[in-house]
PDB file of N, CA and C in Angstrom:
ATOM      1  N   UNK A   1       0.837  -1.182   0.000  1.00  0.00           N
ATOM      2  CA  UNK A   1       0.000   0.000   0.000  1.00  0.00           C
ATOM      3  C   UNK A   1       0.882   1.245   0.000  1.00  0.00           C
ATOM      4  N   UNK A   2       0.603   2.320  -0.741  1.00  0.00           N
ATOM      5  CA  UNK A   2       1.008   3.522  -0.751  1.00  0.00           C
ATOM      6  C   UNK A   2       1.410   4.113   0.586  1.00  0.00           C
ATOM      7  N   UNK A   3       2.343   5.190   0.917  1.00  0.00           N
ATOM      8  CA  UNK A   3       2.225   5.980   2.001  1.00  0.00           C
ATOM      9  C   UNK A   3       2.065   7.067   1.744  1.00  0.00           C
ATOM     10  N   UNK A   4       0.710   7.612   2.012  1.00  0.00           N
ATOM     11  CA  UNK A   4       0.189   8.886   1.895  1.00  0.00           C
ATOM     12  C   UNK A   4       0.627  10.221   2.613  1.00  0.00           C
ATOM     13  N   UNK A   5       1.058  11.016   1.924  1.00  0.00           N
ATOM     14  CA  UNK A   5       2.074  12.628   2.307  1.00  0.00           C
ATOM     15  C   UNK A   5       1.264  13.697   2.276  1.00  0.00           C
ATOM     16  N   UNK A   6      -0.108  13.831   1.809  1.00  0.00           N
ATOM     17  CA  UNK A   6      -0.431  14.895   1.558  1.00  0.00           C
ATOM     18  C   UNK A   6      -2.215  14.384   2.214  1.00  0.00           C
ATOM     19  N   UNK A   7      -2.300  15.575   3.167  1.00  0.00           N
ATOM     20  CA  UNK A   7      -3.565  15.662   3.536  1.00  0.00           C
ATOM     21  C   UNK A   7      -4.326  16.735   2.707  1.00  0.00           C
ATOM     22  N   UNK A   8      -5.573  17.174   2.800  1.00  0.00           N
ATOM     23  CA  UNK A   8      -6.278  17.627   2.666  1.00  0.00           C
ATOM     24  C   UNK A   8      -7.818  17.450   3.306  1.00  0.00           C
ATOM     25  N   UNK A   9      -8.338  19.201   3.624  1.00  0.00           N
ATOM     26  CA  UNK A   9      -9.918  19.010   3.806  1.00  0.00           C
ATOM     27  C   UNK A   9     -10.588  20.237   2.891  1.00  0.00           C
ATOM     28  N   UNK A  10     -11.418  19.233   2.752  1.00  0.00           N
ATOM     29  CA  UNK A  10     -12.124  20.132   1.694  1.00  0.00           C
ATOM     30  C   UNK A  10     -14.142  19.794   2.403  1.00  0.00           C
ATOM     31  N   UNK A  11     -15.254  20.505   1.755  1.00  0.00           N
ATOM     32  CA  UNK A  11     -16.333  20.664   2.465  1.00  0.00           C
ATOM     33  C   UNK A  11     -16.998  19.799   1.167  1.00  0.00           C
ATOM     34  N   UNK A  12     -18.428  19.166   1.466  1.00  0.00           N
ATOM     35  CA  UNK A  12     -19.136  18.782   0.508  1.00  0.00           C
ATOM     36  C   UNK A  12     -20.511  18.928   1.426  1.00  0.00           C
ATOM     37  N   UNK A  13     -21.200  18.874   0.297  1.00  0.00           N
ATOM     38  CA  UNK A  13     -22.799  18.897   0.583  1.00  0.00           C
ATOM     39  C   UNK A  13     -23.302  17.618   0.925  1.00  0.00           C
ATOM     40  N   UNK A  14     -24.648  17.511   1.491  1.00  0.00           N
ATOM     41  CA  UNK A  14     -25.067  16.283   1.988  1.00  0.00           C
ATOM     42  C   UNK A  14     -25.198  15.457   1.029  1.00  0.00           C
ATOM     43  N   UNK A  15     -26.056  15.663  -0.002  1.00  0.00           N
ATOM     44  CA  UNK A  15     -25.669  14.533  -0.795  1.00  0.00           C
ATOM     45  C   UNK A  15     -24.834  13.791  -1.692  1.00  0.00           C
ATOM     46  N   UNK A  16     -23.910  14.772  -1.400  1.00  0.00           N
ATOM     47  CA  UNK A  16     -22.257  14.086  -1.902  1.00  0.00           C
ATOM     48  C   UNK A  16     -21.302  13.250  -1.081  1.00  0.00           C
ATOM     49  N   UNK A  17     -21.395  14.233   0.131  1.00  0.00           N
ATOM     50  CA  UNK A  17     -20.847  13.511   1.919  1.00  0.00           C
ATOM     51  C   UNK A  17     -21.865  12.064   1.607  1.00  0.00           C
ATOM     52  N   UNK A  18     -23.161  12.021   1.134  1.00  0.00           N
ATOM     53  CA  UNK A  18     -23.997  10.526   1.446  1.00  0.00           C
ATOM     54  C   UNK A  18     -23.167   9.419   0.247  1.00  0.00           C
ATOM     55  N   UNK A  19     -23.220   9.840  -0.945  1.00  0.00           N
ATOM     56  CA  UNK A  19     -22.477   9.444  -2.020  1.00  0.00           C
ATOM     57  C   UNK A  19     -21.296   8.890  -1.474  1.00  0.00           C
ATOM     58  N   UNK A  20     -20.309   9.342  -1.254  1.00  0.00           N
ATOM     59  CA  UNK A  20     -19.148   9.166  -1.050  1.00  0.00           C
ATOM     60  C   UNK A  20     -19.209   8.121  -0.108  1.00  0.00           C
ATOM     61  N   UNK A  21     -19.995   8.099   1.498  1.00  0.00           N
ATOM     62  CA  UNK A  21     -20.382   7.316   2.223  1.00  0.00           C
ATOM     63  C   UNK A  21     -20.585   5.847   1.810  1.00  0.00           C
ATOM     64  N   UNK A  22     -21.857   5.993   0.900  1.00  0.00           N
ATOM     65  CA  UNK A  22     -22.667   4.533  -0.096  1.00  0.00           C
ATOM     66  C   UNK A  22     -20.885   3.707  -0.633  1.00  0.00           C
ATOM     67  N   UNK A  23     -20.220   4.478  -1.778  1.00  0.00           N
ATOM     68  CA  UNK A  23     -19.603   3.769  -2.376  1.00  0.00           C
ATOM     69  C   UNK A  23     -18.454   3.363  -1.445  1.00  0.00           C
ATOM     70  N   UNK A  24     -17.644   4.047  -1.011  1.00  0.00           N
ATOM     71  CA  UNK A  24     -16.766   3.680   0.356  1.00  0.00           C
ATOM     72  C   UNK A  24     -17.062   2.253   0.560  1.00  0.00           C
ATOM     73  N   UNK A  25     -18.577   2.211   1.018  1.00  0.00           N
ATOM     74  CA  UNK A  25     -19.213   0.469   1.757  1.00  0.00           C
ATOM     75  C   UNK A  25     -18.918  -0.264   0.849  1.00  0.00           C
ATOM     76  N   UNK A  26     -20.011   0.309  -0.844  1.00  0.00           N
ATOM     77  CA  UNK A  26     -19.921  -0.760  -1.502  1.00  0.00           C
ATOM     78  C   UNK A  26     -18.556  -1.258  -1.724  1.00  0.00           C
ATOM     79  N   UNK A  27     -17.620  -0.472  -1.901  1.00  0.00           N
ATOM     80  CA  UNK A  27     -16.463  -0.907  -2.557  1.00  0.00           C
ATOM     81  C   UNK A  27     -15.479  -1.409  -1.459  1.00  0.00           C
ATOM     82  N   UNK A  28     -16.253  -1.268  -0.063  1.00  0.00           N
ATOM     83  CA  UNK A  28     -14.991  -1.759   1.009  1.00  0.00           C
ATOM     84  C   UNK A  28     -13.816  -1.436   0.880  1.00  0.00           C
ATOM     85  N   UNK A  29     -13.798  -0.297   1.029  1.00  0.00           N
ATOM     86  CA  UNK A  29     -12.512   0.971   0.828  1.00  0.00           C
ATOM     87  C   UNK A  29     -12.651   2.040   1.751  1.00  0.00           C
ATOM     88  N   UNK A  30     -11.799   2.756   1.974  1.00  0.00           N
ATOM     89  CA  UNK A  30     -11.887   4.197   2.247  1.00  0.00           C
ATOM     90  C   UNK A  30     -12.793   5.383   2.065  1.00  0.00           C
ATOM     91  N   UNK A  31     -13.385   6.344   2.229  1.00  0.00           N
ATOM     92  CA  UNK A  31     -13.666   7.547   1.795  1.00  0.00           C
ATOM     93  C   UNK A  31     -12.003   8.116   0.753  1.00  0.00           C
ATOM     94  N   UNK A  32     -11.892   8.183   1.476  1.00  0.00           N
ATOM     95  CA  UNK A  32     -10.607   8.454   0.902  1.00  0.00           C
ATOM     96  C   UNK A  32      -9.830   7.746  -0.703  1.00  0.00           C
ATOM     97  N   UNK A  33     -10.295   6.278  -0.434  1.00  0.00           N
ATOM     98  CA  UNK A  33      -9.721   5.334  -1.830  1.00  0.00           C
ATOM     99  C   UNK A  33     -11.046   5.901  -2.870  1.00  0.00           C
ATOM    100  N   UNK A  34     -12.032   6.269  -2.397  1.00  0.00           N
ATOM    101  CA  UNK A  34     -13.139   6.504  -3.214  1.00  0.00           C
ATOM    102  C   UNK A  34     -12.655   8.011  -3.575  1.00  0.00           C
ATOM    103  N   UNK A  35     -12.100   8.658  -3.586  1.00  0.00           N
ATOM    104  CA  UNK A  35     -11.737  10.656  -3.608  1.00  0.00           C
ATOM    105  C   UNK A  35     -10.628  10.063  -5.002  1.00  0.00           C
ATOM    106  N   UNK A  36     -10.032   9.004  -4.265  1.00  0.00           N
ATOM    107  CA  UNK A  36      -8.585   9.070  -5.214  1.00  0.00           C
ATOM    108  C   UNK A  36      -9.155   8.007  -6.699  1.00  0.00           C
ATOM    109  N   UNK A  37     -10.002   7.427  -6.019  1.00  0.00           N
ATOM    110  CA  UNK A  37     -10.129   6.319  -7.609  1.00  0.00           C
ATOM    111  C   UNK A  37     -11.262   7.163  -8.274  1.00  0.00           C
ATOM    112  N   UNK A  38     -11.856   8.428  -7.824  1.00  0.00           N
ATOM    113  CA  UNK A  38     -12.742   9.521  -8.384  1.00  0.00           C
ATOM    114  C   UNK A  38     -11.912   9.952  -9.498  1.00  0.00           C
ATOM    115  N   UNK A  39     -10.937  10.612  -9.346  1.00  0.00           N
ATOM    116  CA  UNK A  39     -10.377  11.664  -9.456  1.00  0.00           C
ATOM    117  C   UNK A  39      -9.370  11.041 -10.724  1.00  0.00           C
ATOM    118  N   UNK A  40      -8.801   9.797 -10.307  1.00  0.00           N
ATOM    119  CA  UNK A  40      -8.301   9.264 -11.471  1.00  0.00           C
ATOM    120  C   UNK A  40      -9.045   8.830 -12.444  1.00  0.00           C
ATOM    121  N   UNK A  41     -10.314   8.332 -12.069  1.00  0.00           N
ATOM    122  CA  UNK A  41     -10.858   8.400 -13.825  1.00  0.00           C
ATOM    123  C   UNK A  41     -11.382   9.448 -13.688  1.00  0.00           C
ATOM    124  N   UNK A  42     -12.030  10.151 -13.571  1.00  0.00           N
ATOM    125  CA  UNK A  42     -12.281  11.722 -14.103  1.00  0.00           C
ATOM    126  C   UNK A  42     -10.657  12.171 -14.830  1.00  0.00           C
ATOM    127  N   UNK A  43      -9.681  11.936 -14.643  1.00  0.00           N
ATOM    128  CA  UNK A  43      -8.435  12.380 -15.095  1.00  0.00           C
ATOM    129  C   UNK A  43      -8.211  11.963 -16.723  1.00  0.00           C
ATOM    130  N   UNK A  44      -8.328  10.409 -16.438  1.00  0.00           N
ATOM    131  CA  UNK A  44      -7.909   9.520 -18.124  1.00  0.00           C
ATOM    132  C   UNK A  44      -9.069   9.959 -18.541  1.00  0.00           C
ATOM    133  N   UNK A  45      -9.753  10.071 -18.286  1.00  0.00           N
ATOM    134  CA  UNK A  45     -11.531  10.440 -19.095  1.00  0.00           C
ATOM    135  C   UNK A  45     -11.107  12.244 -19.186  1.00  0.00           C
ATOM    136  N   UNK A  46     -11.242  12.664 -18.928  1.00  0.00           N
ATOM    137  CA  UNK A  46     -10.699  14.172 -19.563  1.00  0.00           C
ATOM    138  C   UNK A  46     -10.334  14.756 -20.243  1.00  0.00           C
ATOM    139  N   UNK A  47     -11.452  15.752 -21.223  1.00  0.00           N
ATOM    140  CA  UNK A  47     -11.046  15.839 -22.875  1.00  0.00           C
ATOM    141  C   UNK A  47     -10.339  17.225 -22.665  1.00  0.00           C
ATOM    142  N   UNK A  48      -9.354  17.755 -23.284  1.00  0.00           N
ATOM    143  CA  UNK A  48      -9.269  19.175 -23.126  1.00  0.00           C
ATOM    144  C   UNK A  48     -10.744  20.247 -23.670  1.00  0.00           C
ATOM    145  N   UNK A  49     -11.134  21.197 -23.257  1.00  0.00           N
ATOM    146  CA  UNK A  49     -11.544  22.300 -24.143  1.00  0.00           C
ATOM    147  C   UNK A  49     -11.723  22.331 -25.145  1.00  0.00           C
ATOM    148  N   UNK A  50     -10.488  22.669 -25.577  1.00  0.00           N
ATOM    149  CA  UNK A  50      -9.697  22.756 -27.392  1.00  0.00           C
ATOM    150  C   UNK A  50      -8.634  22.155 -27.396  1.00  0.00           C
ATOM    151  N   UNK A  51      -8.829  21.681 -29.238  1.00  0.00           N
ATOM    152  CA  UNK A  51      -7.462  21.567 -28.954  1.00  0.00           C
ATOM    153  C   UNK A  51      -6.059  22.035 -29.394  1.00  0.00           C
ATOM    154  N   UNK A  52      -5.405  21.336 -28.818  1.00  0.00           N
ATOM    155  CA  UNK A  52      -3.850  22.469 -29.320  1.00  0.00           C
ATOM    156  C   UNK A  52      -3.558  22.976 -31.023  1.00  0.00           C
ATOM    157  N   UNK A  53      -3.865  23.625 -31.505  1.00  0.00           N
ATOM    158  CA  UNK A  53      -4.035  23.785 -32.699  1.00  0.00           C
ATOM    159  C   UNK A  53      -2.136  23.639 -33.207  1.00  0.00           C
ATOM    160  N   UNK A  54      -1.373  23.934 -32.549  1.00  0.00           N
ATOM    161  CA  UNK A  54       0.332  23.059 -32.499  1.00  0.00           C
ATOM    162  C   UNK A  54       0.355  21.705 -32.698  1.00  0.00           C
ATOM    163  N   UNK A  55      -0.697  20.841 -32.049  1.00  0.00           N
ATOM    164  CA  UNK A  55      -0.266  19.388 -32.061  1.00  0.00           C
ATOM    165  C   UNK A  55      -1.571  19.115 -33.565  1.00  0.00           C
ATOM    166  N   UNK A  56      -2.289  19.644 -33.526  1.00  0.00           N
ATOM    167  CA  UNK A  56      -3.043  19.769 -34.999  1.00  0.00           C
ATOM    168  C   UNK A  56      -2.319  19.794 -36.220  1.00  0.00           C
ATOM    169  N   UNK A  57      -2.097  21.146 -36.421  1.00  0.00           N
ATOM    170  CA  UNK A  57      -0.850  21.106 -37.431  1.00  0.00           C
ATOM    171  C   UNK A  57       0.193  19.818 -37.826  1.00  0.00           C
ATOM    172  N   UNK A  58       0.916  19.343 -36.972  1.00  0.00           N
ATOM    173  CA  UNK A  58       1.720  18.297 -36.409  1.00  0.00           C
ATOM    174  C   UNK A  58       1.093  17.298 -37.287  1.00  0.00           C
ATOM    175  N   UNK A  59      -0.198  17.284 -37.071  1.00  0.00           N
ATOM    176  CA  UNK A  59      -0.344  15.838 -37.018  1.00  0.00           C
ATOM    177  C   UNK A  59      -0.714  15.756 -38.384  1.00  0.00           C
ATOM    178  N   UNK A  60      -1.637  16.984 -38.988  1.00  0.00           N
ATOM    179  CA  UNK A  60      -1.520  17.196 -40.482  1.00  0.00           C
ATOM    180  C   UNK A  60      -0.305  17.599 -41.202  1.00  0.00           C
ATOM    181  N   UNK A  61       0.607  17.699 -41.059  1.00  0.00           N
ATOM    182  CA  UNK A  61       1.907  17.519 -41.721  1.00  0.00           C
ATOM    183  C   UNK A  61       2.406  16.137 -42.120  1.00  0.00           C
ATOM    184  N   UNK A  62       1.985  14.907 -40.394  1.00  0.00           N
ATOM    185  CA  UNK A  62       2.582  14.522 -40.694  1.00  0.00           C
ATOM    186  C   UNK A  62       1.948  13.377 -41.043  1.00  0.00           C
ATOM    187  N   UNK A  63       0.449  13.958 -41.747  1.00  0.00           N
ATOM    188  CA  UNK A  63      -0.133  12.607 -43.091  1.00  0.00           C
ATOM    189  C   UNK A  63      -0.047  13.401 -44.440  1.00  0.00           C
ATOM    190  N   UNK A  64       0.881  14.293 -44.345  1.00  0.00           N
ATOM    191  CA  UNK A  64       1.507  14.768 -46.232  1.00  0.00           C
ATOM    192  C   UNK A  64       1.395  16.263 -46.343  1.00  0.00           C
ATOM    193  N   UNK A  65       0.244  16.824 -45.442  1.00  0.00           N
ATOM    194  CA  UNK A  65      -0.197  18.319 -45.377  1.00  0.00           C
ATOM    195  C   UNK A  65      -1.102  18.400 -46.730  1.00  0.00           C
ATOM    196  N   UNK A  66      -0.931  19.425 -47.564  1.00  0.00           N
ATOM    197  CA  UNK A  66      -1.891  19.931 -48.686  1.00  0.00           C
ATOM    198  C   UNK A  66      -1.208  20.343 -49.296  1.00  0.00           C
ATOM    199  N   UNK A  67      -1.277  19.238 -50.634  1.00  0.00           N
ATOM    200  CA  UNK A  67      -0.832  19.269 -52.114  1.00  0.00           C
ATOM    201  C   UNK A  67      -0.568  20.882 -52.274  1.00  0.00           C
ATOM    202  N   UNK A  68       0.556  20.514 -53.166  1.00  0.00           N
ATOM    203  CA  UNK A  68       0.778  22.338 -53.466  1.00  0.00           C
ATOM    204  C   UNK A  68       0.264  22.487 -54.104  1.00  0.00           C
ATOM    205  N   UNK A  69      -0.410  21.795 -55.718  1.00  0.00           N
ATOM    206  CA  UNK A  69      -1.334  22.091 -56.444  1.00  0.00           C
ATOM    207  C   UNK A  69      -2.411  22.316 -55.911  1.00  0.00           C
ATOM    208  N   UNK A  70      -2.848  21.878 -55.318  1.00  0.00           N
ATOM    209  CA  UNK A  70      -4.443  21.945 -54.431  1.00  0.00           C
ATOM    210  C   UNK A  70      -4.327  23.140 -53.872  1.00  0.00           C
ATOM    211  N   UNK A  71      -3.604  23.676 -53.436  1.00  0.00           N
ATOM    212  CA  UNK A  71      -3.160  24.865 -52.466  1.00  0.00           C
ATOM    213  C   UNK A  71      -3.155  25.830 -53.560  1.00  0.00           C
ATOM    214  N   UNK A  72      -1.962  25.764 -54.369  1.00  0.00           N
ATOM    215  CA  UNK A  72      -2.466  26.487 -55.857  1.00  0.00           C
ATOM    216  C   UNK A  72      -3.560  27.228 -55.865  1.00  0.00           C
ATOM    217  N   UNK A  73      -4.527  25.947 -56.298  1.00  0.00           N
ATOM    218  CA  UNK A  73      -5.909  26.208 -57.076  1.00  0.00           C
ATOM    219  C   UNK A  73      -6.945  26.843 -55.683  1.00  0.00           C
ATOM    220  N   UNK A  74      -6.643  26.528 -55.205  1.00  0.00           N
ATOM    221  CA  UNK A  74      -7.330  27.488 -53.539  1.00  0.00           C
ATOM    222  C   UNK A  74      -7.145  28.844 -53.306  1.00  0.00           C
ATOM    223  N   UNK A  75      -5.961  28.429 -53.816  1.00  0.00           N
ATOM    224  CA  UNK A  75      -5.545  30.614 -53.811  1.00  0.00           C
ATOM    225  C   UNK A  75      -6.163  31.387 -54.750  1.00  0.00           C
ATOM    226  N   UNK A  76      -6.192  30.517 -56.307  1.00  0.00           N
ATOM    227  CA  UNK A  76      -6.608  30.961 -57.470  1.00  0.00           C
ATOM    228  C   UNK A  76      -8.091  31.225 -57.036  1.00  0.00           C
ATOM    229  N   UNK A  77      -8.459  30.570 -56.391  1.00  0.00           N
ATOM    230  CA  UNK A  77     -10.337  30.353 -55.890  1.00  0.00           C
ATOM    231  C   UNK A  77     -10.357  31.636 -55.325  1.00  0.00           C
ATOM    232  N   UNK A  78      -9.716  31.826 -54.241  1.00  0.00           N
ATOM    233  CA  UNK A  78      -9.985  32.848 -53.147  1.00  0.00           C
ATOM    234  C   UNK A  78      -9.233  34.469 -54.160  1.00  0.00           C
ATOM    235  N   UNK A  79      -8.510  34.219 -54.554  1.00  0.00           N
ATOM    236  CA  UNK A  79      -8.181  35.857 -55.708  1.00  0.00           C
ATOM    237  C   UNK A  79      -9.250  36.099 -56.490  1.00  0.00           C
ATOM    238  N   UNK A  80     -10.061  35.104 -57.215  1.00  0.00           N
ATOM    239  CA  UNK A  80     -11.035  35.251 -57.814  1.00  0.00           C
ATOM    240  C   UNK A  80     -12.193  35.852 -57.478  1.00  0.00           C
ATOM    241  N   UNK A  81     -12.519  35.168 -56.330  1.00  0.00           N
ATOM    242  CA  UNK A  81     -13.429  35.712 -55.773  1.00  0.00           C
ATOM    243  C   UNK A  81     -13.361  37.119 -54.987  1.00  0.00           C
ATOM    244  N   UNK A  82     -12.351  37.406 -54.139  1.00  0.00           N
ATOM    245  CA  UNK A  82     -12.261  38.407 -54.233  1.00  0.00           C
ATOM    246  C   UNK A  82     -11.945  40.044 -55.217  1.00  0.00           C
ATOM    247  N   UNK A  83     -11.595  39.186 -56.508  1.00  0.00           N
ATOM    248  CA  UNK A  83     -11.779  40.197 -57.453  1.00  0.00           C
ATOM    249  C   UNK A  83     -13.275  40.405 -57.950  1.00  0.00           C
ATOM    250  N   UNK A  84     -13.968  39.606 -57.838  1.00  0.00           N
ATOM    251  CA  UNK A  84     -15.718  39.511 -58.015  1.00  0.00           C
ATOM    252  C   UNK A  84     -16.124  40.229 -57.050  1.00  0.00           C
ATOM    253  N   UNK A  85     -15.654  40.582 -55.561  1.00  0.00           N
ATOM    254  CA  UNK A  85     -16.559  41.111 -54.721  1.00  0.00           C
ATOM    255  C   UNK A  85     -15.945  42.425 -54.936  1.00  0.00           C
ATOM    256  N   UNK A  86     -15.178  43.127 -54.896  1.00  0.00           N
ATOM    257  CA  UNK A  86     -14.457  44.483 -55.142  1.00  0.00           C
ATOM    258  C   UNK A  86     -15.349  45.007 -56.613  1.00  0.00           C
ATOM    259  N   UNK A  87     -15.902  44.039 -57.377  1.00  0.00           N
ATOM    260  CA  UNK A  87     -16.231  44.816 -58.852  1.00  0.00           C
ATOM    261  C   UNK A  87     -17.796  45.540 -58.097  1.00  0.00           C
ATOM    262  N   UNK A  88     -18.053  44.677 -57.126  1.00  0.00           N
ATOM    263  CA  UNK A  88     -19.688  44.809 -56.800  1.00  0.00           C
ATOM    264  C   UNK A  88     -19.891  46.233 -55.669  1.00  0.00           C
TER     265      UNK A  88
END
């Protein structure tokens, strides 16, 4: 078993204090083993926000990125069109 270094208290509401209580039994553990085996899957289960638009990039580079021709003809798209909206 671990040796635990770090205390903490923190407050909860009754029906979380009851929660915490229930599974403790069921699981014949701690309050405490129940805080920590919480907290670790809430952890691996944890999506960011957003995401890193750095490791994005990355990762589209590194299945080939975008054809330079394709890229080309995208630019040609977008000059075009903006020469169409300037006439209007």
């Amino acid at each position: 078993m671990q040796t635990m270094t770090y205390r903490t208290t923190f407050a909860l509401d009754g029906t979380t204090a009851s929660h915490l209580k229930r599974l403790a039994k069921l699981w014949r553990v701690s309050k405490a083993e129940v805080v920590r085996r919480a907290v670790a899957q809430a952890e691996s289960s944890a999506v960011p926000d957003k995401p890193d638009p750095l490791v994005l990039l990355r990762a589209y580079h590194a299945k080939g990125g975008l054809d330079p021709a394709r890229a080309e003809q995208w630019l040609k798209g977008i000059e075009e069109d903006r020469k169409h909206w300037r006439k209007q």
